[in-house]
Protein backbone atom coordinates (compact mmCIF):
# COMPACT_ATOMS: atom_id res chain seq x y z
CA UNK A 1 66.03 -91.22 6.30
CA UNK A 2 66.37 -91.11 2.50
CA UNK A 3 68.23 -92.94 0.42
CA UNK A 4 71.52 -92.35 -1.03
CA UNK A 5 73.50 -93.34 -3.78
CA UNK A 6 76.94 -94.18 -4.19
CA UNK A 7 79.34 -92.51 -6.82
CA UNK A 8 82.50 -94.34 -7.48
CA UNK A 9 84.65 -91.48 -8.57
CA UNK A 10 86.91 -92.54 -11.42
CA UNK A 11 89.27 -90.00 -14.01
CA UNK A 12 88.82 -90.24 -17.70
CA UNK A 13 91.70 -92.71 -18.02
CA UNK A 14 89.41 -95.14 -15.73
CA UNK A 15 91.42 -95.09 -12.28
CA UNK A 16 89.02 -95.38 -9.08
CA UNK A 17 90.04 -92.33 -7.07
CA UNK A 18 87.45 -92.79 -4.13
CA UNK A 19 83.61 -93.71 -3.46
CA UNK A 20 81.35 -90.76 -2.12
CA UNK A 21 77.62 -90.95 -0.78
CA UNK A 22 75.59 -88.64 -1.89
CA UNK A 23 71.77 -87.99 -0.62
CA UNK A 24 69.10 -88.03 -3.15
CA UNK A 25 66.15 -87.76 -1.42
CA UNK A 26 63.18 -86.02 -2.67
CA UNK A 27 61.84 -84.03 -0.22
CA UNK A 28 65.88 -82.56 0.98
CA UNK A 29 65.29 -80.02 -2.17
CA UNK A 30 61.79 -79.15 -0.93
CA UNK A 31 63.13 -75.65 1.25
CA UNK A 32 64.78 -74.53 -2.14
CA UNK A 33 61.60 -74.43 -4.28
CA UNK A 34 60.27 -72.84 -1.63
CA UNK A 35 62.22 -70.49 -2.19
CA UNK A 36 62.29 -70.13 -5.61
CA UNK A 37 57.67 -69.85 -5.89
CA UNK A 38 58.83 -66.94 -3.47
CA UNK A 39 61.00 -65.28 -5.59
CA UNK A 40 58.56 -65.80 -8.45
CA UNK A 41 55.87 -64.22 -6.95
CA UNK A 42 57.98 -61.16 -6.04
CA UNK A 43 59.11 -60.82 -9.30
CA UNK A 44 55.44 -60.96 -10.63
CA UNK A 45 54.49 -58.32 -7.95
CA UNK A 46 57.44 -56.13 -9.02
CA UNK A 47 56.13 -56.73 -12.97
CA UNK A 48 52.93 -54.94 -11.85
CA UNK A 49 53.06 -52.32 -9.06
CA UNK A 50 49.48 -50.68 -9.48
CA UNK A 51 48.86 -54.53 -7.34
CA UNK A 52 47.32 -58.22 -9.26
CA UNK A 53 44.80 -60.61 -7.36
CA UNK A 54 46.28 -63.38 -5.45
CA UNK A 55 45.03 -65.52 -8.38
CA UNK A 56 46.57 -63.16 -11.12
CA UNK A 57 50.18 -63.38 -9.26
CA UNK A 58 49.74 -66.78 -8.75
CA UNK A 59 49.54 -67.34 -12.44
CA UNK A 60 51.84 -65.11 -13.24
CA UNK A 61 54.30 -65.99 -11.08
CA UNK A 62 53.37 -69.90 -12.61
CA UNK A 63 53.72 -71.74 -9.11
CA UNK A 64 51.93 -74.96 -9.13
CA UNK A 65 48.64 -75.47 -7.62
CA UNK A 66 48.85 -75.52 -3.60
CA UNK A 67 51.93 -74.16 -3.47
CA UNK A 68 50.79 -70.27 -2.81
CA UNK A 69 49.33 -70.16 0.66
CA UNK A 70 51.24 -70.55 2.80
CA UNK A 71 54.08 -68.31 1.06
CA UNK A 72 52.47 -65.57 0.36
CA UNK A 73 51.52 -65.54 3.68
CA UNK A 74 55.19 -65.49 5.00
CA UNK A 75 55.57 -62.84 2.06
CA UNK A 76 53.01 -60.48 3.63
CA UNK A 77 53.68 -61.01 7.13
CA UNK A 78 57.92 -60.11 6.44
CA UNK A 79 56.52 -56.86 4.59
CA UNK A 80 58.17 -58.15 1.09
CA UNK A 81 53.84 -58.16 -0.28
CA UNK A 82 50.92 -55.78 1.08
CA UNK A 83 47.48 -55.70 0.12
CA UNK A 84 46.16 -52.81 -1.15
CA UNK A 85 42.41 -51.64 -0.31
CA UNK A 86 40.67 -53.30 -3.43
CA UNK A 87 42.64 -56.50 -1.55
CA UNK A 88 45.26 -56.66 -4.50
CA UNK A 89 48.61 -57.42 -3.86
CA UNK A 90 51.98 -55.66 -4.61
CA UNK A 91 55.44 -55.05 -3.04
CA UNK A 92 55.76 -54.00 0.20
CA UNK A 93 57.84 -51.37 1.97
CA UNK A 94 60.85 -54.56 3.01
CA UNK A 95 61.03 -55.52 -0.53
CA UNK A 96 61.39 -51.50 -1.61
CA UNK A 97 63.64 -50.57 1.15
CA UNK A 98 66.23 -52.85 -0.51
CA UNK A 99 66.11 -52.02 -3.77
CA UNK A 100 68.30 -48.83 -4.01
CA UNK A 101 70.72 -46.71 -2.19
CA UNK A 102 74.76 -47.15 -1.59
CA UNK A 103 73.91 -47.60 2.35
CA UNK A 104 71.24 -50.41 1.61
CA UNK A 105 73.54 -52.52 -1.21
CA UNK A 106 76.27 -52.12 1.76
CA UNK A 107 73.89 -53.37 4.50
CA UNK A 108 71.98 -56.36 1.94
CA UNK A 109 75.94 -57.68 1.82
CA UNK A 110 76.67 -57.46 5.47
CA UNK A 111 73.55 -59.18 5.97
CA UNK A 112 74.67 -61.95 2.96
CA UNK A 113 77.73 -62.36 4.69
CA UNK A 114 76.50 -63.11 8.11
CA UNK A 115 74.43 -65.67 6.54
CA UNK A 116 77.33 -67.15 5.07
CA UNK A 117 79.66 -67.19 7.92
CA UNK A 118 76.56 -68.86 10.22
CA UNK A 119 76.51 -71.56 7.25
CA UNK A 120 79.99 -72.15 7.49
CA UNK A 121 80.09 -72.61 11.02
CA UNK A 122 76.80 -74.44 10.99
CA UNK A 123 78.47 -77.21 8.25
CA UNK A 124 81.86 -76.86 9.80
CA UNK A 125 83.56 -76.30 6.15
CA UNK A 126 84.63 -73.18 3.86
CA UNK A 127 81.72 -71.61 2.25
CA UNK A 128 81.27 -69.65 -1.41
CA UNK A 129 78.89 -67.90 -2.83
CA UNK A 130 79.64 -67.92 -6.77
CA UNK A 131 78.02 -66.42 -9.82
CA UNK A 132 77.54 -66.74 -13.93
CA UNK A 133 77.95 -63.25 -15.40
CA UNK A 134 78.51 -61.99 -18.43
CA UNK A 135 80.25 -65.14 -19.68
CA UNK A 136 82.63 -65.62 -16.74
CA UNK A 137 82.64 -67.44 -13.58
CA UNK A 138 82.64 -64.98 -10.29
CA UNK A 139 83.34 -66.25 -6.67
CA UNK A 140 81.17 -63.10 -5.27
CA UNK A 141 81.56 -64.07 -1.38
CA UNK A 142 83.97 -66.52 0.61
CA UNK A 143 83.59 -67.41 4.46
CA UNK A 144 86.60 -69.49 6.34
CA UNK A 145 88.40 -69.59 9.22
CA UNK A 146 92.11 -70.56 10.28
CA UNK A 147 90.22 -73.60 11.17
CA UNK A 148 88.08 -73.47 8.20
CA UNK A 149 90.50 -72.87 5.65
CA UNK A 150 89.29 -71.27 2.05
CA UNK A 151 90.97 -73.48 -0.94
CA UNK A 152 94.40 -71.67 -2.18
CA UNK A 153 93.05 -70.23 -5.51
CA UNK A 154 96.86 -71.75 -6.79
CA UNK A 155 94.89 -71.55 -10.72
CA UNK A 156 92.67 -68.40 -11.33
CA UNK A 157 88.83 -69.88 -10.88
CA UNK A 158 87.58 -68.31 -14.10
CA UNK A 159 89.75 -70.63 -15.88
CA UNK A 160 89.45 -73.69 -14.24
CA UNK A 161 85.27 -74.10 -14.26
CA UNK A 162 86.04 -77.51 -15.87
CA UNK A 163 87.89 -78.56 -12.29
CA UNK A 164 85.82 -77.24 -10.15
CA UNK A 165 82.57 -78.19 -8.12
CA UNK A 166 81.56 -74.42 -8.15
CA UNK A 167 82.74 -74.23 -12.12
CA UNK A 168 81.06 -77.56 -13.11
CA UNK A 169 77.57 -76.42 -10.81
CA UNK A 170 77.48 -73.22 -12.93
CA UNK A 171 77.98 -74.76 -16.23
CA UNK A 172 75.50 -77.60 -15.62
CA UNK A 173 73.18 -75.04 -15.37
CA UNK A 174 73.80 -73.04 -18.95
CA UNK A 175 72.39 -74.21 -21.69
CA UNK A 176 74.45 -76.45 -24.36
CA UNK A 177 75.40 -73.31 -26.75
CA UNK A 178 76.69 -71.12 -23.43
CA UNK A 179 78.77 -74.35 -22.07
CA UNK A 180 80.43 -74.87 -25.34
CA UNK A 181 80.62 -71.03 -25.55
CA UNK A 182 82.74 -71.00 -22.15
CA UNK A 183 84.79 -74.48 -22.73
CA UNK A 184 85.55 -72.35 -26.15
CA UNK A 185 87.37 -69.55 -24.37
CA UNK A 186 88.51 -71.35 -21.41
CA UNK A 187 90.83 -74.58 -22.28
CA UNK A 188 89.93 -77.33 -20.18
CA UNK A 189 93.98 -77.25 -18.98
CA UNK A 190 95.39 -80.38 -16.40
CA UNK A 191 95.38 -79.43 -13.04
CA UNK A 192 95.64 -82.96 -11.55
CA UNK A 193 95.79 -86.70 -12.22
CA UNK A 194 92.05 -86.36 -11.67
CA UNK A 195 91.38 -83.15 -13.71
CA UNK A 196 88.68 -83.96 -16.75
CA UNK A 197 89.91 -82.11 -19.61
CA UNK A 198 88.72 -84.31 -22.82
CA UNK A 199 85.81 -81.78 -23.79
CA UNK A 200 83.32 -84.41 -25.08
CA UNK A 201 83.62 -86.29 -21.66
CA UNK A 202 83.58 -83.22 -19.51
CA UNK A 203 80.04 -82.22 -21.32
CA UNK A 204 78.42 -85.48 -20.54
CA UNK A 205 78.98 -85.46 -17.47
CA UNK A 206 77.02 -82.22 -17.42
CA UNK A 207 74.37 -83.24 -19.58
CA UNK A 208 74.23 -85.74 -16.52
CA UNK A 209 74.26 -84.16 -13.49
CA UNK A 210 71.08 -84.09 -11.59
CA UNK A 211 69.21 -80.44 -11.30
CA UNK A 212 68.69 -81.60 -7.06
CA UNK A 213 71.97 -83.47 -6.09
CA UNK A 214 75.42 -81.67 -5.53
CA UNK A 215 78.10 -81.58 -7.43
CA UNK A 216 81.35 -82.94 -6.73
CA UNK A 217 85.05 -82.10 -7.25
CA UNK A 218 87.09 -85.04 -5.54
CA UNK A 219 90.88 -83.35 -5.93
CA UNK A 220 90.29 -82.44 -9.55
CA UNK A 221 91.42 -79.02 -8.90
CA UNK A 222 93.64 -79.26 -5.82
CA UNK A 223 95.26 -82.14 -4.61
CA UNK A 224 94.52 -82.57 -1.24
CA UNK A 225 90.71 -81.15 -1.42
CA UNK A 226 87.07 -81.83 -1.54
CA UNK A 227 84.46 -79.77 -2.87
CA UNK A 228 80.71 -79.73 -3.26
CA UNK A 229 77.83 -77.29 -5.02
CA UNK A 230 74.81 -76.50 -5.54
CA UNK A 231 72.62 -74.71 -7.61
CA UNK A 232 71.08 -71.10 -6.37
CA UNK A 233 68.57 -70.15 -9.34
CA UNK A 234 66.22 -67.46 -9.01
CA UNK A 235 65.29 -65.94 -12.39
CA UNK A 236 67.48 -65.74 -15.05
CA UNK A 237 70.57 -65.68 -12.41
CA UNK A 238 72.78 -68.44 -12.46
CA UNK A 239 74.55 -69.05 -9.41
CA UNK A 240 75.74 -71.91 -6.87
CA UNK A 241 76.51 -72.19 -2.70
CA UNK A 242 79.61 -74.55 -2.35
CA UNK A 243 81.98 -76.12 0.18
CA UNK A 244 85.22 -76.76 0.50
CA UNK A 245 87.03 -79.69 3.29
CA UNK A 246 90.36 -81.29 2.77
CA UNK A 247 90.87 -84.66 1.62
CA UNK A 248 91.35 -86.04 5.58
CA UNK A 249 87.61 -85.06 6.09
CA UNK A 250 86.49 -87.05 3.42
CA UNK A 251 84.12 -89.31 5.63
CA UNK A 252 82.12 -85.38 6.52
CA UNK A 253 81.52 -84.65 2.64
CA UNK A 254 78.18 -86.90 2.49
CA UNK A 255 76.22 -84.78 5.37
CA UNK A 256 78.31 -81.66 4.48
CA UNK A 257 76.56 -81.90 1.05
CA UNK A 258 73.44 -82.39 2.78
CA UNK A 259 73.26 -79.16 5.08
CA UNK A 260 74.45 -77.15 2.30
CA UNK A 261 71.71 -78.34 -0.11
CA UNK A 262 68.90 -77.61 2.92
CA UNK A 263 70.36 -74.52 3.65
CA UNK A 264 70.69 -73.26 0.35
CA UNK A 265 67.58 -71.58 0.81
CA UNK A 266 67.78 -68.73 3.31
CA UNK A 267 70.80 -68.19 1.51
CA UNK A 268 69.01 -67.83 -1.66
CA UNK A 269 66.58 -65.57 0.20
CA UNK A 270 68.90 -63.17 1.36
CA UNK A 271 70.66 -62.53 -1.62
CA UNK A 272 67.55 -61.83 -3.69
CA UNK A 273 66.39 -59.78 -1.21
């Protein structure tokens, strides 16, 4: 069992709105990296297609020492890596069979959607996929229920990034120049009593946030509902899985937060791939 650390969640005016535990053990973020040393070497591979020595992708791909092994051998055995005669490695026939083609886009976001809609009912909350592009903020994918509700989207997403745990996720993860950038073109407008819009304390609260923990929207943009993120990075994408609950489930957010940070990566996966 890790440990965990309580956040007293207070507005900028200083009133205590609620106390949420949050995991931050170590090892929770480990299936993510994972991940990510995956994606690096198949970026690396794709880089050189006439094939690199293990040790040449390795490098390449800069994973840290001992972390190859056993990924590339997952790599080869899925088909995304083969070896070629001289025993380099490039991509393999999976990896290139999803790279192009109307039909295959179609069937790589049935296949992201599946994975969603097993997450959702897996955490037992509203799931998003969401993306940084071009500037804006894009929910790319939603999965809820009648029983899982999605949040009402009352205020347009793009413009309320400051409110949000999907807006705030994506915007911890720019760089100082793109957040003031966004908060430039996007006033930080009150949705609630809870809703940080005093830019100076909205941006330290990014500079803040911790890369492995989620991050939180207690009823800043809704009243009445809970959200969590967290980050999906792979590259120079910017990008974030989140949940949604309403404010009577309050007591699930903790271990919501949880399986949505360990399960981050197979989603990853499957939308890089």
């Amino acid at each position: 069992m890790g440990a965990f650390r309580r956040y007293a969640c207070t507005s900028e005016h200083g009133e205590d709105w609620q106390e949420v535990d949050v995991a931050i053990a170590s090892g929770r973020t480990a299936p993510l990296h994972s991940v990510r040393y995956a994606l690096r070497l198949l970026e690396a591979a794709a880089d050189h297609p006439e094939g690199l020595t293990e040790e040449r992708l390795v490098q390449g791909a800069g994973l840290p020492p001992g972390q190859q092994r056993g990924i590339l051998r997952m790599l080869i055995r899925d088909g995304y890596l083969r070896r070629l005669p001289d025993g380099a490695l490039t991509v393999g026939e999976a990896l290139l069979g999803l790279s192009s083609g109307a039909e295959r886009q179609q069937l790589r976001r049935e296949r992201l959607q599946r994975a969603l809609d097993t997450l959702r009912d897996s955490i037992g909350a509203a799931v998003y996929l969401a993306r940084y592009t071009d500037g804006e903020l894009e929910v790319a994918h939603i999965s809820g229920t009648p029983q899982l509700p999605v949040v009402n989207e009352w205020v347009d997403f793009r413009s309320a990034a400051h409110a949000t745990a999907i807006g705030k996720c994506l915007l911890s993860q720019l760089d100082h120049d793109g957040r003031q950038d966004h908060l430039s073109r996007h006033k930080a407008a009150r949705l609630t009593s809870r809703t940080i819009t005093d830019r100076r304390t909205l941006l330290s609260a990014l500079d803040r946030q911790p890369a492995t923990m989620p991050v939180l929207d207690i009823q800043e943009y809704a009243v009445g509902t809970l959200c969590a993120a967290v980050p999906l990075t792979a590259g120079a994408t910017v990008g974030c899985l989140a949940l949604s609950l309403p404010v009577g489930q309050a007591h699930r957010l903790r271990m919501a937060a949880e399986a949505l940070n360990r399960q981050a990566a197979p989603t990853l996966l499957t939308l890089a791939l």
